[in-house]
N, C-alpha and C. Protein backbone atom coordinates (compact mmCIF):
# COMPACT_ATOMS: atom_id res chain seq x y z
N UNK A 1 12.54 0.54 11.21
CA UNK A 1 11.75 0.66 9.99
C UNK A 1 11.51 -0.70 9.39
N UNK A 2 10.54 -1.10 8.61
CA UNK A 2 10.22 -2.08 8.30
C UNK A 2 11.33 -2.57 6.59
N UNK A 3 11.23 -3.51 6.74
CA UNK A 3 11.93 -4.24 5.50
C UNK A 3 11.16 -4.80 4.32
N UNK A 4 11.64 -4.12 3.46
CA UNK A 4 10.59 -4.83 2.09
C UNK A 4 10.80 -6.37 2.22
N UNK A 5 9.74 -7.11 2.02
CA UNK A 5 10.04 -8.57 2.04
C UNK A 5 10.62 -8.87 0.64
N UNK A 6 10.27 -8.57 -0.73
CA UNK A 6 10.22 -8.43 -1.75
C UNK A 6 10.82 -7.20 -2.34
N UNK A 7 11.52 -7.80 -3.68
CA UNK A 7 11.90 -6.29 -4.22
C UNK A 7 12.18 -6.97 -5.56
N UNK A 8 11.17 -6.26 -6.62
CA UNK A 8 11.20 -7.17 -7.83
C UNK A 8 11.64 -5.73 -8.92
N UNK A 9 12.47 -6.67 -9.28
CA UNK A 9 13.12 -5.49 -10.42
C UNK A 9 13.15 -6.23 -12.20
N UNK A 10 13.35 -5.09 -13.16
CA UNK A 10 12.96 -5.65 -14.32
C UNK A 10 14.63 -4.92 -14.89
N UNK A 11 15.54 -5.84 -15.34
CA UNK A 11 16.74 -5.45 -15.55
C UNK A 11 16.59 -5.48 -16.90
N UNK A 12 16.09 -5.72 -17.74
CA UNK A 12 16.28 -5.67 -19.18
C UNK A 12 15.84 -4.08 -19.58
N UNK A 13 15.87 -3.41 -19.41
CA UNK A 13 15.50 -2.23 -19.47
C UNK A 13 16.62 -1.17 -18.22
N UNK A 14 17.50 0.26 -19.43
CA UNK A 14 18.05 1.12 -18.83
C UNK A 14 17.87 1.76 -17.29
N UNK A 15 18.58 2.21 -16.81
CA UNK A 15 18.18 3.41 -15.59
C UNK A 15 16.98 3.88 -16.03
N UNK A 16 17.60 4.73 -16.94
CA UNK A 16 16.91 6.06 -17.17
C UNK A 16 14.99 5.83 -17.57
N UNK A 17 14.86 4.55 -17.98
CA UNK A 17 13.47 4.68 -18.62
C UNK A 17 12.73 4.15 -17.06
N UNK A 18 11.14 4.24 -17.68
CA UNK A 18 10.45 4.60 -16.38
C UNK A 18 9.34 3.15 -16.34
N UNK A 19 9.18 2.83 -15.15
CA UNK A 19 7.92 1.61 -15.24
C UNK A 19 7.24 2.11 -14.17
N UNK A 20 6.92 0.90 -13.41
CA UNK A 20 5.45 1.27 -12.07
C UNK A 20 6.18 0.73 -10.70
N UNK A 21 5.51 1.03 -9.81
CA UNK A 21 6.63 1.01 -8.65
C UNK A 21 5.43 0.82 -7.77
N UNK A 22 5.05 0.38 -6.26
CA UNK A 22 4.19 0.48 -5.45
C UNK A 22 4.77 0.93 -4.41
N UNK A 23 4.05 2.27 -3.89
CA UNK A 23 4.06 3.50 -2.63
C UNK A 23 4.04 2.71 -1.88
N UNK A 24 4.18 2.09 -0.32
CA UNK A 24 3.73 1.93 0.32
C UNK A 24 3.61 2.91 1.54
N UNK A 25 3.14 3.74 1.89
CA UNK A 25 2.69 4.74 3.02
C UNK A 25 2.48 4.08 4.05
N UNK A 26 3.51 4.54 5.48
CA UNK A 26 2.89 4.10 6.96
C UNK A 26 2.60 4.98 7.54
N UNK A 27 2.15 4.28 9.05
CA UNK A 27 1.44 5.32 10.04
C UNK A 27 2.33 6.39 10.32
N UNK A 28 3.46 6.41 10.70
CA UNK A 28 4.37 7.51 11.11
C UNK A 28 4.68 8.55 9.85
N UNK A 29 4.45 8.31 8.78
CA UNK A 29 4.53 9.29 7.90
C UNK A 29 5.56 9.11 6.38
N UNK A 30 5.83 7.85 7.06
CA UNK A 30 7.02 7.99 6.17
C UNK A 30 6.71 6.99 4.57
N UNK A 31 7.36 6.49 3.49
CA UNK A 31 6.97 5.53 3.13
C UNK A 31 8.22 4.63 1.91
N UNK A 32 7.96 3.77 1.32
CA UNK A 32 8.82 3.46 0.30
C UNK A 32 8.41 2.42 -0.42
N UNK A 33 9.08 2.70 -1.47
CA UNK A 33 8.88 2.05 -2.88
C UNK A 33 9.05 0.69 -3.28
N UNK A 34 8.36 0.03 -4.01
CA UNK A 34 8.71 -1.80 -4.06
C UNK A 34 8.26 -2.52 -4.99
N UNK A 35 8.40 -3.64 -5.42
CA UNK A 35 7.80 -3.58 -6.72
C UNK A 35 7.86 -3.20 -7.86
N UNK A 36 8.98 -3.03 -8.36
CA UNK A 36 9.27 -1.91 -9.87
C UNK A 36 9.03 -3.09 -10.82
N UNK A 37 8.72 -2.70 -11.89
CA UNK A 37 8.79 -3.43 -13.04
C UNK A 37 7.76 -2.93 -14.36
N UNK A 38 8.50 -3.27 -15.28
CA UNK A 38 7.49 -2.28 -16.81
C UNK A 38 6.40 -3.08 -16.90
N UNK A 39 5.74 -4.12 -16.27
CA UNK A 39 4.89 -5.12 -16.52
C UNK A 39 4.10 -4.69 -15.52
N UNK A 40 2.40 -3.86 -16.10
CA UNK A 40 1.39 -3.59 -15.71
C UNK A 40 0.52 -5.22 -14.63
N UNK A 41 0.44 -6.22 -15.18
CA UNK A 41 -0.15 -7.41 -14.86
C UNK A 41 1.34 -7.72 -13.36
N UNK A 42 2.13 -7.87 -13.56
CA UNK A 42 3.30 -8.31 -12.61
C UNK A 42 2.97 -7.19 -11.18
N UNK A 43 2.95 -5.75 -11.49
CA UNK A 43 2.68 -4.98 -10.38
C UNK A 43 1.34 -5.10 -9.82
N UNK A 44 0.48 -5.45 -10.68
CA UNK A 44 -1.02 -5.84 -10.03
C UNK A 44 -0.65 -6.90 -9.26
N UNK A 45 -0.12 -7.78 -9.62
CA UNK A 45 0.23 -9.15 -8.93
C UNK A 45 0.58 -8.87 -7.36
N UNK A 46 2.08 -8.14 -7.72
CA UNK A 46 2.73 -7.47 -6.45
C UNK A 46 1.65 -6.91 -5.26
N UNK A 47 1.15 -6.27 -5.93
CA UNK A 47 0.24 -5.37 -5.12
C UNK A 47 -0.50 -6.42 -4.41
N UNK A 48 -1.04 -7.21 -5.25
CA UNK A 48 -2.24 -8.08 -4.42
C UNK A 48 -1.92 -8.83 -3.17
N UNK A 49 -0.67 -9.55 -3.38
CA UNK A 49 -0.06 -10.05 -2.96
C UNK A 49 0.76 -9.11 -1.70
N UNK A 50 1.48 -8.12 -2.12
CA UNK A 50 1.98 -7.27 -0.77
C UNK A 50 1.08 -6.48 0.39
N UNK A 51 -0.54 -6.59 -0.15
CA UNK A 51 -1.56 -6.08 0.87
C UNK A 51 -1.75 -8.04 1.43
N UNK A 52 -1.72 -8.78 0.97
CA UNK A 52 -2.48 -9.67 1.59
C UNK A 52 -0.85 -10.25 2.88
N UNK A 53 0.09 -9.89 2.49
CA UNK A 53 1.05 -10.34 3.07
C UNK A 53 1.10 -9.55 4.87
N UNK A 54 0.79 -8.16 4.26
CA UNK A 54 0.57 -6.76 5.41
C UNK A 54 -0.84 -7.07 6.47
N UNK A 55 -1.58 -7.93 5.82
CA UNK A 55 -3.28 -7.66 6.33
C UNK A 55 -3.32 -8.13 7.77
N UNK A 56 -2.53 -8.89 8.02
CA UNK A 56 -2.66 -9.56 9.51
C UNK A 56 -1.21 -9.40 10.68
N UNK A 57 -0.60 -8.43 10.19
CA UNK A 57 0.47 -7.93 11.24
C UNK A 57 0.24 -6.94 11.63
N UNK A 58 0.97 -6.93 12.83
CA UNK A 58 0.81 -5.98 13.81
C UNK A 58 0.58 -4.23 13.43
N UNK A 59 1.56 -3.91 12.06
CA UNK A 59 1.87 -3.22 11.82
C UNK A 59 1.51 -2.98 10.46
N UNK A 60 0.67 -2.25 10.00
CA UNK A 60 0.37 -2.06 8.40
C UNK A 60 0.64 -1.12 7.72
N UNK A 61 0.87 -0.83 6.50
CA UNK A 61 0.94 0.23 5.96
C UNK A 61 -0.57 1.00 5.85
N UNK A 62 -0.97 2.22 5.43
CA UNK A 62 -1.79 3.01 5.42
C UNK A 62 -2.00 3.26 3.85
N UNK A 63 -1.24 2.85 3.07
CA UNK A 63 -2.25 3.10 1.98
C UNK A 63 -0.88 2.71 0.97
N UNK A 64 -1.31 2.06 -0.21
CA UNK A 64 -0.87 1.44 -1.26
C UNK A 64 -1.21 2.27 -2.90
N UNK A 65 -0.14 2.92 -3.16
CA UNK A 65 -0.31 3.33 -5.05
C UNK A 65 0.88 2.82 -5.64
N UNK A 66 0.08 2.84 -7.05
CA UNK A 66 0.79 2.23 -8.39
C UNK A 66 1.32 3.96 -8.45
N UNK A 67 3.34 4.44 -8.80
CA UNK A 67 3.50 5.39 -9.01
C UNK A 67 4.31 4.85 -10.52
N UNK A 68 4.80 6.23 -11.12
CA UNK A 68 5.69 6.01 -12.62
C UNK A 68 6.33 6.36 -12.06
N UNK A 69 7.85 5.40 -12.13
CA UNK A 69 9.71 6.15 -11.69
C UNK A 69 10.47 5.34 -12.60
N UNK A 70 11.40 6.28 -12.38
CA UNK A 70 12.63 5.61 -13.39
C UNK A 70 13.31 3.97 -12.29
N UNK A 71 14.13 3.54 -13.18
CA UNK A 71 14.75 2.39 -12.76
C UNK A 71 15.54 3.43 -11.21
N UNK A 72 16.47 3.66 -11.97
CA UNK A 72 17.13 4.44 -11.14
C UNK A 72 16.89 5.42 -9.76
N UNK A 73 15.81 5.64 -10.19
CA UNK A 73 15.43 6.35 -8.88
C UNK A 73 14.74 5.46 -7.89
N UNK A 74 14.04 4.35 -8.34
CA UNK A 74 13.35 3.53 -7.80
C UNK A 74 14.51 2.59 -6.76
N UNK A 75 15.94 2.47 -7.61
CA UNK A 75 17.10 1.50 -7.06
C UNK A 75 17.23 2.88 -5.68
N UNK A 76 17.40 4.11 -6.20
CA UNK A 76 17.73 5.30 -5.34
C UNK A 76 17.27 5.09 -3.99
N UNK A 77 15.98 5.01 -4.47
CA UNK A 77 15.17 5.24 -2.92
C UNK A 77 15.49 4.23 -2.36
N UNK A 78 15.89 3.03 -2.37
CA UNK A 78 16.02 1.74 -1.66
C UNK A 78 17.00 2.05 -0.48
N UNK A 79 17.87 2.89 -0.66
CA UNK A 79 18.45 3.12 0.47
C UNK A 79 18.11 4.18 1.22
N UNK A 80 17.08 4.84 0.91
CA UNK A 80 16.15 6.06 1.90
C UNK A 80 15.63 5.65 2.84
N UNK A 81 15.50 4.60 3.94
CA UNK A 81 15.02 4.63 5.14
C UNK A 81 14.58 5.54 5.68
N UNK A 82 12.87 5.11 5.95
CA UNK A 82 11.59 5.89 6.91
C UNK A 82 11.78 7.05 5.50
N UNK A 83 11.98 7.39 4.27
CA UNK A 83 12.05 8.60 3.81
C UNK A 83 10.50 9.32 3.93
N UNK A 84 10.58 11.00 3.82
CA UNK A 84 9.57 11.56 3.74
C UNK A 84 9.30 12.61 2.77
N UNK A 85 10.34 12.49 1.93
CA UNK A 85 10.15 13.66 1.49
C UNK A 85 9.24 13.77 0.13
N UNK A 86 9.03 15.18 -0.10
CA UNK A 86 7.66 15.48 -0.09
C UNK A 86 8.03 15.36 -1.91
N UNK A 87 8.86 15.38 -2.22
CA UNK A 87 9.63 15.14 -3.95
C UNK A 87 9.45 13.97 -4.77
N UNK A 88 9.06 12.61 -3.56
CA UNK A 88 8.92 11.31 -4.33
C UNK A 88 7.49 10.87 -4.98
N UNK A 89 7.38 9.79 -6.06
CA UNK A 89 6.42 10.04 -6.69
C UNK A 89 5.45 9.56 -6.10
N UNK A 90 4.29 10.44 -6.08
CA UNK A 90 3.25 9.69 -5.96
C UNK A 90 1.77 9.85 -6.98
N UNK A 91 0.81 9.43 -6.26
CA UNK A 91 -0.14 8.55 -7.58
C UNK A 91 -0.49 9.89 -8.06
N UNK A 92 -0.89 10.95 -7.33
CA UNK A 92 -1.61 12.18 -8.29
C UNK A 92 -0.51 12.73 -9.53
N UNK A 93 0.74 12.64 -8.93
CA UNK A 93 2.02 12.79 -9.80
C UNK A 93 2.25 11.85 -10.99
N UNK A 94 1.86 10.83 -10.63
CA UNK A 94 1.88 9.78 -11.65
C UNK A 94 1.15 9.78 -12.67
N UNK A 95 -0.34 9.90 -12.34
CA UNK A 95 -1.51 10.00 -13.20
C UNK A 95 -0.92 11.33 -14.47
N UNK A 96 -0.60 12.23 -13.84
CA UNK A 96 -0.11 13.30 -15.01
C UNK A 96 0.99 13.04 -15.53
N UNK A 97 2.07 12.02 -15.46
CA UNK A 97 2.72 11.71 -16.25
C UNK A 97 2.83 10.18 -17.11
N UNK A 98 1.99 9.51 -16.50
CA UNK A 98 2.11 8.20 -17.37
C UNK A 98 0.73 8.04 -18.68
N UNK A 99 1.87 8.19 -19.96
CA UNK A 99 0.74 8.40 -21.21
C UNK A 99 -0.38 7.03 -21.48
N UNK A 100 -1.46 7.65 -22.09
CA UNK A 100 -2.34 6.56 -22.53
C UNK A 100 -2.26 5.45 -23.00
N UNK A 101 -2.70 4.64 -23.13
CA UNK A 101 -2.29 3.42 -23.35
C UNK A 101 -3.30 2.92 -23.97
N UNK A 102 -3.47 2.21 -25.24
CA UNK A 102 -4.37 1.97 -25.81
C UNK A 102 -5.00 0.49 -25.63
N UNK A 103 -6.11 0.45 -25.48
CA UNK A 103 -6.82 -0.86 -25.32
C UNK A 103 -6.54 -2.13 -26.39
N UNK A 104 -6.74 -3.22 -26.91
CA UNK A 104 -6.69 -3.99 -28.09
C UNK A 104 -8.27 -4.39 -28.28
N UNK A 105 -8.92 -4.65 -29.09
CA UNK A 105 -9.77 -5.01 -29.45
C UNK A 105 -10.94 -6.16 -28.77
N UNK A 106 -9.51 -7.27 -28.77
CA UNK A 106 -9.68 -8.21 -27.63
C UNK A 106 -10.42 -8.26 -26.38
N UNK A 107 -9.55 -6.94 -25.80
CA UNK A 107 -10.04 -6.61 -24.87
C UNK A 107 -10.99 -5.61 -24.09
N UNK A 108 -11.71 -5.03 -25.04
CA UNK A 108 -12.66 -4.35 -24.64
C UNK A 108 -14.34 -5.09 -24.59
């Protein structure tokens, strides 16, 4: 199974509360989590950066989402190798639980 190269965690913040995490899905079916942190801009980062790292090996993942998990579960899965099961979060799961977020002025 492949090895996260990276594994960025945000320790100032409990188990129990929840940030963003990136799916990574492979060909055989299986997939896992990487990237945690409550910082929306930091996981974009991750992301950009963990497809451009994947783009030219032998072996790629099949598809990349931003999911919502707790600290804890996110540390959890780290020791799930090839996991599959059908319980972990993913993006359609996510979308219905991570609340709105309001724009600033600034930035619209």
């Amino acid at each position: 199974m492949n090895e996260p190269f990276e594994q960025v965690y945000d320790y100032s913040m409990d188990a129990w509360e929840s940030g963003l995490a990136i799916r990574r899905d492979w060909p055989d079916g299986s997939h896992e989590l990487v990237g945690f942190n409550t910082d929306l801009a930091k996981v974009e980062r991750f992301l950009r950066r963990d497809r451009a790292y994947w783009r030219h090996g032998p072996e790629k993942p099949v598809s990349w989402e931003m999911v919502w998990v707790s600290r804890r579960d996110f540390s959890l899965h780290a020791s799930r190798s090839g996991c599959r099961a059908p319980d972990c979060p993913s993006l359609s799961e996510s979308l219905q639980r991570v609340p709105r977020m309001r724009r600033h002025r600034a930035e619209r």
